[in-house]
N, C-alpha and C. Protein backbone atom coordinates (compact mmCIF):
# COMPACT_ATOMS: atom_id res chain seq x y z
N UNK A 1 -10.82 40.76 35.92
CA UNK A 1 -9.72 40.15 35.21
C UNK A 1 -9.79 38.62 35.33
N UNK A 2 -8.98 38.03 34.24
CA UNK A 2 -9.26 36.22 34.27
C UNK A 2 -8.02 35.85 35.23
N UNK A 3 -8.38 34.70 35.53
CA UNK A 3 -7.45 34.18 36.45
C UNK A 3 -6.21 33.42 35.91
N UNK A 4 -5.26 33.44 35.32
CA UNK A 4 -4.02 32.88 34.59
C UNK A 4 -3.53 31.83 35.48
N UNK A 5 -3.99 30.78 36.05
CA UNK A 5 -3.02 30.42 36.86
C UNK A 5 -2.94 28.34 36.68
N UNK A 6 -4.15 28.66 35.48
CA UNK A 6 -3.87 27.24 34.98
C UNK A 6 -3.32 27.13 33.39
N UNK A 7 -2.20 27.72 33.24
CA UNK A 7 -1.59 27.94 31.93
C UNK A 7 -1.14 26.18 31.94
N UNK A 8 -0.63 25.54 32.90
CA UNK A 8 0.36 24.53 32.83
C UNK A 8 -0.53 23.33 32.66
N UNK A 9 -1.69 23.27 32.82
CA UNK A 9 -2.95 22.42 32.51
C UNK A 9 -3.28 22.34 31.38
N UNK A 10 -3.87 23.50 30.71
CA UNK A 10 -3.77 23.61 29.57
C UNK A 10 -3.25 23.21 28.58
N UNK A 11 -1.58 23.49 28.87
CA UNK A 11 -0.72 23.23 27.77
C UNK A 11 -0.31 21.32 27.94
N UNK A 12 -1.19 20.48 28.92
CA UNK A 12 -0.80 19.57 29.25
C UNK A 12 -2.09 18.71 28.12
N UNK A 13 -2.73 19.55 28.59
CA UNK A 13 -4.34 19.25 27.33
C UNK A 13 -3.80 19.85 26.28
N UNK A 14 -3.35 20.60 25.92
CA UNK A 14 -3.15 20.69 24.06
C UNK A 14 -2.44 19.08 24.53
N UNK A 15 -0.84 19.10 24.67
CA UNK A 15 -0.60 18.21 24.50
C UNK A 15 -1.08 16.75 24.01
N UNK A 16 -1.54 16.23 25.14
CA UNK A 16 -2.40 15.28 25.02
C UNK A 16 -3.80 15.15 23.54
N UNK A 17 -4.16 16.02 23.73
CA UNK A 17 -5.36 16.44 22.73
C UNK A 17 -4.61 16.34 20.79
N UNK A 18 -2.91 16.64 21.09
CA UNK A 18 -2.23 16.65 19.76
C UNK A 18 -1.69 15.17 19.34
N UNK A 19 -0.93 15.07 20.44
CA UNK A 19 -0.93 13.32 20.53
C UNK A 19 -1.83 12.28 19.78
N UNK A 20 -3.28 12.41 20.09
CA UNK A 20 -4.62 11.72 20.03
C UNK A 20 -4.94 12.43 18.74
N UNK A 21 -5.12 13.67 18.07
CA UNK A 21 -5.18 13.76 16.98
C UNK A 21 -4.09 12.82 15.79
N UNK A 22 -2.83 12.70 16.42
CA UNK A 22 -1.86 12.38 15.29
C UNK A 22 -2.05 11.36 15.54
N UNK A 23 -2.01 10.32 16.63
CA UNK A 23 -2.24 8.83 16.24
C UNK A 23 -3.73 8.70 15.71
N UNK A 24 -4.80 9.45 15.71
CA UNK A 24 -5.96 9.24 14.81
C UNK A 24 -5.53 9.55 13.64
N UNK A 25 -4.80 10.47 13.13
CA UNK A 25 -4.39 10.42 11.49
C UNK A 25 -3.78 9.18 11.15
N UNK A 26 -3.05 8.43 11.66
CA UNK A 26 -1.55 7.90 11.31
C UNK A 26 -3.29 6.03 11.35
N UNK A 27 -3.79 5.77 12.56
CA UNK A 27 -4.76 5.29 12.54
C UNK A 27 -5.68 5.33 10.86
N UNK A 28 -6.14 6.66 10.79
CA UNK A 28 -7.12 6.68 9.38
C UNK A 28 -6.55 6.22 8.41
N UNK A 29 -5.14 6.37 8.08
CA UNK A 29 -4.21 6.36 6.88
C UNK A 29 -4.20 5.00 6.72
N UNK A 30 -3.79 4.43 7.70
CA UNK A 30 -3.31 3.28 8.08
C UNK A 30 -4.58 2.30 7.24
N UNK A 31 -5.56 2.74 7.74
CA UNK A 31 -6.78 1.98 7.39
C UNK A 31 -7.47 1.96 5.58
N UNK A 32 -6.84 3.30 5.42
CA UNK A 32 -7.14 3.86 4.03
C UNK A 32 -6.15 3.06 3.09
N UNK A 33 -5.03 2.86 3.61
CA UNK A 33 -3.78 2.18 3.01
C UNK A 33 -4.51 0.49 2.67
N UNK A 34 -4.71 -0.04 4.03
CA UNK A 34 -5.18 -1.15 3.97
C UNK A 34 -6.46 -1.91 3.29
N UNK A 35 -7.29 -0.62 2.35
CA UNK A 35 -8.61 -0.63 2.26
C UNK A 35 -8.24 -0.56 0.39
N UNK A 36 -7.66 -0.02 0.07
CA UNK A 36 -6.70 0.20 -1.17
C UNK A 36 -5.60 -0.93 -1.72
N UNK A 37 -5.47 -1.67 -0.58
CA UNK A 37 -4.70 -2.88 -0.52
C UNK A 37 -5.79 -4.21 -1.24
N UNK A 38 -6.35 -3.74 -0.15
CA UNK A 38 -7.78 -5.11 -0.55
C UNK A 38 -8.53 -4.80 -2.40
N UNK A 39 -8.70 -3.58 -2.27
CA UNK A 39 -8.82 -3.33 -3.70
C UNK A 39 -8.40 -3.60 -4.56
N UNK A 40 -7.45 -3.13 -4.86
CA UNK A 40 -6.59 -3.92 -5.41
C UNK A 40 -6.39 -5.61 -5.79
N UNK A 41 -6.47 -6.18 -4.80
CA UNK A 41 -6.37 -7.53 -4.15
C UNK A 41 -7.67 -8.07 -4.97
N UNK A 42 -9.35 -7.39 -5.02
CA UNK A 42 -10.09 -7.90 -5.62
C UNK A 42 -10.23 -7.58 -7.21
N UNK A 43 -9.66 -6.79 -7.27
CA UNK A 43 -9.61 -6.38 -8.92
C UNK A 43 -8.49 -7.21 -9.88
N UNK A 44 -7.44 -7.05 -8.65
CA UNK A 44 -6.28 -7.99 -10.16
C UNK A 44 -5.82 -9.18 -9.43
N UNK A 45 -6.60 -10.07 -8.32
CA UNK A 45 -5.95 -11.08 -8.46
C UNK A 45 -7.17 -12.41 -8.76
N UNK A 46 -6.41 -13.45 -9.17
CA UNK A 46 -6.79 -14.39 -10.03
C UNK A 46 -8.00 -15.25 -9.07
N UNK A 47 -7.00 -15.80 -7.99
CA UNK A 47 -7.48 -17.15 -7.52
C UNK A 47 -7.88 -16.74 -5.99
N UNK A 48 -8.69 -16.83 -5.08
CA UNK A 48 -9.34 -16.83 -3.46
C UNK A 48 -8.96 -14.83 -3.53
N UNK A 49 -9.37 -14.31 -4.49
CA UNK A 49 -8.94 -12.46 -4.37
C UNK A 49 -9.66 -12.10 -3.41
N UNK A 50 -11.17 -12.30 -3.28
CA UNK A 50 -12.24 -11.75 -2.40
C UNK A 50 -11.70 -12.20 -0.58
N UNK A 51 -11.61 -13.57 -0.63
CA UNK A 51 -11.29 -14.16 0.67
C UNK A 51 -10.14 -13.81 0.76
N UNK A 52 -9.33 -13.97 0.39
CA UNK A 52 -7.83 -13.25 0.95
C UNK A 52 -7.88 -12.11 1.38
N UNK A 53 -8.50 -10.81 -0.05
CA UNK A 53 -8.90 -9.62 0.34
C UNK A 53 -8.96 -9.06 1.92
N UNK A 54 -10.43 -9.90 2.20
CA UNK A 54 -11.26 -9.52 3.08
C UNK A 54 -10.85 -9.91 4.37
N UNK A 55 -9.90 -11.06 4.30
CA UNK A 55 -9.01 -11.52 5.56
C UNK A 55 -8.08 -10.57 5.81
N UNK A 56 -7.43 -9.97 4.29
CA UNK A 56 -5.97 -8.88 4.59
C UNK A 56 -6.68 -7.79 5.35
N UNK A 57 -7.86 -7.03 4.76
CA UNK A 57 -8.36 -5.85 5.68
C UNK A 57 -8.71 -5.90 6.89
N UNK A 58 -9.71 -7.19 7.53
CA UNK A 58 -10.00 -7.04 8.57
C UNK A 58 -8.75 -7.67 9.60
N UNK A 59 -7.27 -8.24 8.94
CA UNK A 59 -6.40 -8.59 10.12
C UNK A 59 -5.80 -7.12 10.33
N UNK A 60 -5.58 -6.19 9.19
CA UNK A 60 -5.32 -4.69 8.95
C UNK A 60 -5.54 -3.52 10.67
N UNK A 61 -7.25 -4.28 10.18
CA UNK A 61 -8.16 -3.50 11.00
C UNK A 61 -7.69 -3.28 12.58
N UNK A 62 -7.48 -4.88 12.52
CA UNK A 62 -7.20 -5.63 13.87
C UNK A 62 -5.77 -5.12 14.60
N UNK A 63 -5.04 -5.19 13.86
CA UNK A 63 -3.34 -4.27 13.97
C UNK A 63 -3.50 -3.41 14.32
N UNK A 64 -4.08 -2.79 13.83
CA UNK A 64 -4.73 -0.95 13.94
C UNK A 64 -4.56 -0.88 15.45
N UNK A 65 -6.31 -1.46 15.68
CA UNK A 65 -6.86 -1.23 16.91
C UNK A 65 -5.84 -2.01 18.01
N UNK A 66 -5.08 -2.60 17.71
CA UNK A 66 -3.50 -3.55 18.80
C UNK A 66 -3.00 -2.39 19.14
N UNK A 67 -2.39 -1.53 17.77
CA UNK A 67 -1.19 -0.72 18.30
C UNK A 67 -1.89 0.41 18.92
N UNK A 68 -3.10 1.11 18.51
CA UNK A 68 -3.84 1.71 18.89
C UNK A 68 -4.00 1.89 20.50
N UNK A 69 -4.56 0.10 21.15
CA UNK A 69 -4.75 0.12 22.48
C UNK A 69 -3.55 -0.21 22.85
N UNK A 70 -2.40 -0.27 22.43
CA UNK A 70 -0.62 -0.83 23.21
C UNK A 70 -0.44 0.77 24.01
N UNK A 71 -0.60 1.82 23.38
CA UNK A 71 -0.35 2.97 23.65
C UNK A 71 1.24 3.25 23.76
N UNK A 72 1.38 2.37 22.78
CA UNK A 72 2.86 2.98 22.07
C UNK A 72 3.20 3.73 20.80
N UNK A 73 4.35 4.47 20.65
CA UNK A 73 4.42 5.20 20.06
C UNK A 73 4.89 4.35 18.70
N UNK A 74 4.66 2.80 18.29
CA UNK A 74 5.49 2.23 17.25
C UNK A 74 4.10 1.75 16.90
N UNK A 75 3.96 1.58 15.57
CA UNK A 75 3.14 1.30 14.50
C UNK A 75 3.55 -0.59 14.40
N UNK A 76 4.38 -0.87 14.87
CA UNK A 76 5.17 -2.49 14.51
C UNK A 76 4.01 -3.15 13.95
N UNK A 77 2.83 -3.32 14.43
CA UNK A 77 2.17 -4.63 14.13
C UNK A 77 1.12 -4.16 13.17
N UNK A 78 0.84 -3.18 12.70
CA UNK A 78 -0.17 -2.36 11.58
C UNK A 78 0.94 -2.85 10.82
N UNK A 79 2.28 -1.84 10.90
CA UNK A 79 3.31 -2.33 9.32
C UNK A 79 3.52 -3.52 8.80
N UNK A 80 3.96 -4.39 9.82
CA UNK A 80 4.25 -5.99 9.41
C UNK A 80 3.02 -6.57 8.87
N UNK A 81 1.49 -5.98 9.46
CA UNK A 81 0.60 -7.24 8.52
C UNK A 81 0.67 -6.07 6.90
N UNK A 82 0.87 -5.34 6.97
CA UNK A 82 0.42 -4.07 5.63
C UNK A 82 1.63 -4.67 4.47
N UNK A 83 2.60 -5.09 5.05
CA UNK A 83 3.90 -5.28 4.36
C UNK A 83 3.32 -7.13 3.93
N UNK A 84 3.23 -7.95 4.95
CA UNK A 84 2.61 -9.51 4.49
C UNK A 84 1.32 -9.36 3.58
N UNK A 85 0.12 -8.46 3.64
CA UNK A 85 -0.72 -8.09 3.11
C UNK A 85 0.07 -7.65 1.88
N UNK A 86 0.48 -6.67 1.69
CA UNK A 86 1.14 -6.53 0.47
C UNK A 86 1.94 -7.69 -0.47
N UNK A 87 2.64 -8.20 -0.07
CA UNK A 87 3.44 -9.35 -0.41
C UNK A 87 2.12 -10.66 -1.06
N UNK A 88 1.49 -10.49 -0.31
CA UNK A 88 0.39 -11.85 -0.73
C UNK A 88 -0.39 -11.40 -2.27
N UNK A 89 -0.78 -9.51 -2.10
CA UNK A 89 -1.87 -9.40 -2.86
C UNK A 89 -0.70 -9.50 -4.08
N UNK A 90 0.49 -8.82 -4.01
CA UNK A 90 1.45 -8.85 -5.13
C UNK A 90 1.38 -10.24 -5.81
N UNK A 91 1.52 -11.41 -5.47
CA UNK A 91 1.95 -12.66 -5.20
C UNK A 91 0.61 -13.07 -6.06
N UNK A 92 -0.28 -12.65 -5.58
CA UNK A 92 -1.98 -13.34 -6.52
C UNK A 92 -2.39 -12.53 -7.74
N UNK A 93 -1.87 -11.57 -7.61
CA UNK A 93 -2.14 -10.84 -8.99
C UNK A 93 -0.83 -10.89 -9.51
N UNK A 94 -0.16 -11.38 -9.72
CA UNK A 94 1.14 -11.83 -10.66
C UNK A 94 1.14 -13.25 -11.41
C-alpha cells in the first residue's frame, strides 16, 4: 500500500505551482498586450512611430519583469506604463 501521509505537501505544491502558472499567464498577456501596442504605434503613427514604439515595448517588458520579481500580487507598474504607452501611441497616430 502507498504511504498517504504527505497529502499537505502536495497540496502546498499544487498551490504554489497554480500561483506561478497564473502570474505566467497574466505575465504573457501582459506582454502580448504590449507587443500589439507597439504595432499599432508603427503602423498608424506619423512622426518618431518606430522609436517611440520600440521604447514603449521594451519599458513594457521591463514592468513585466519589476512586478514579476516584486512578488506581489499587484500588476501597478506593467498597468501604468501600458496605460502611458497607450496614451502616447493614441496621441501620434491622431
Amino acid at each position: 500500500m502507498t504511504d498517504h501521509t504527505s497529502a499537505e505537501n502536495d497540496y502546498r505544491e499544487h498551490e504554489r505551482t497554480y500561483h506561478g502558472f497564473v502570474h505566467g499567464t497574466v505575465a504573457l498577456t501582459l506582454g502580448t498586450i504590449f507587443v500589439l501596442v507597439a504595432l499599432a504605434t508603427f503602423a498608424f503613427g506619423k512622426t518618431l512611430a518606430v522609436p517611440v514604439g520600440m521604447i514603449g515595448m521594451f519599458a513594457g517588458f521591463a514592468a513585466i519583469l519589476f512586478d514579476l520579481r516584486s512578488g506581489g500580487k499587484s500588476w501597478g507598474a506593467s498597468f501604468a506604463v501600458l496605460v502611458l504607452f497607450g496614451l502616447i501611441s493614441a496621441f501620434l497616430a491622431s
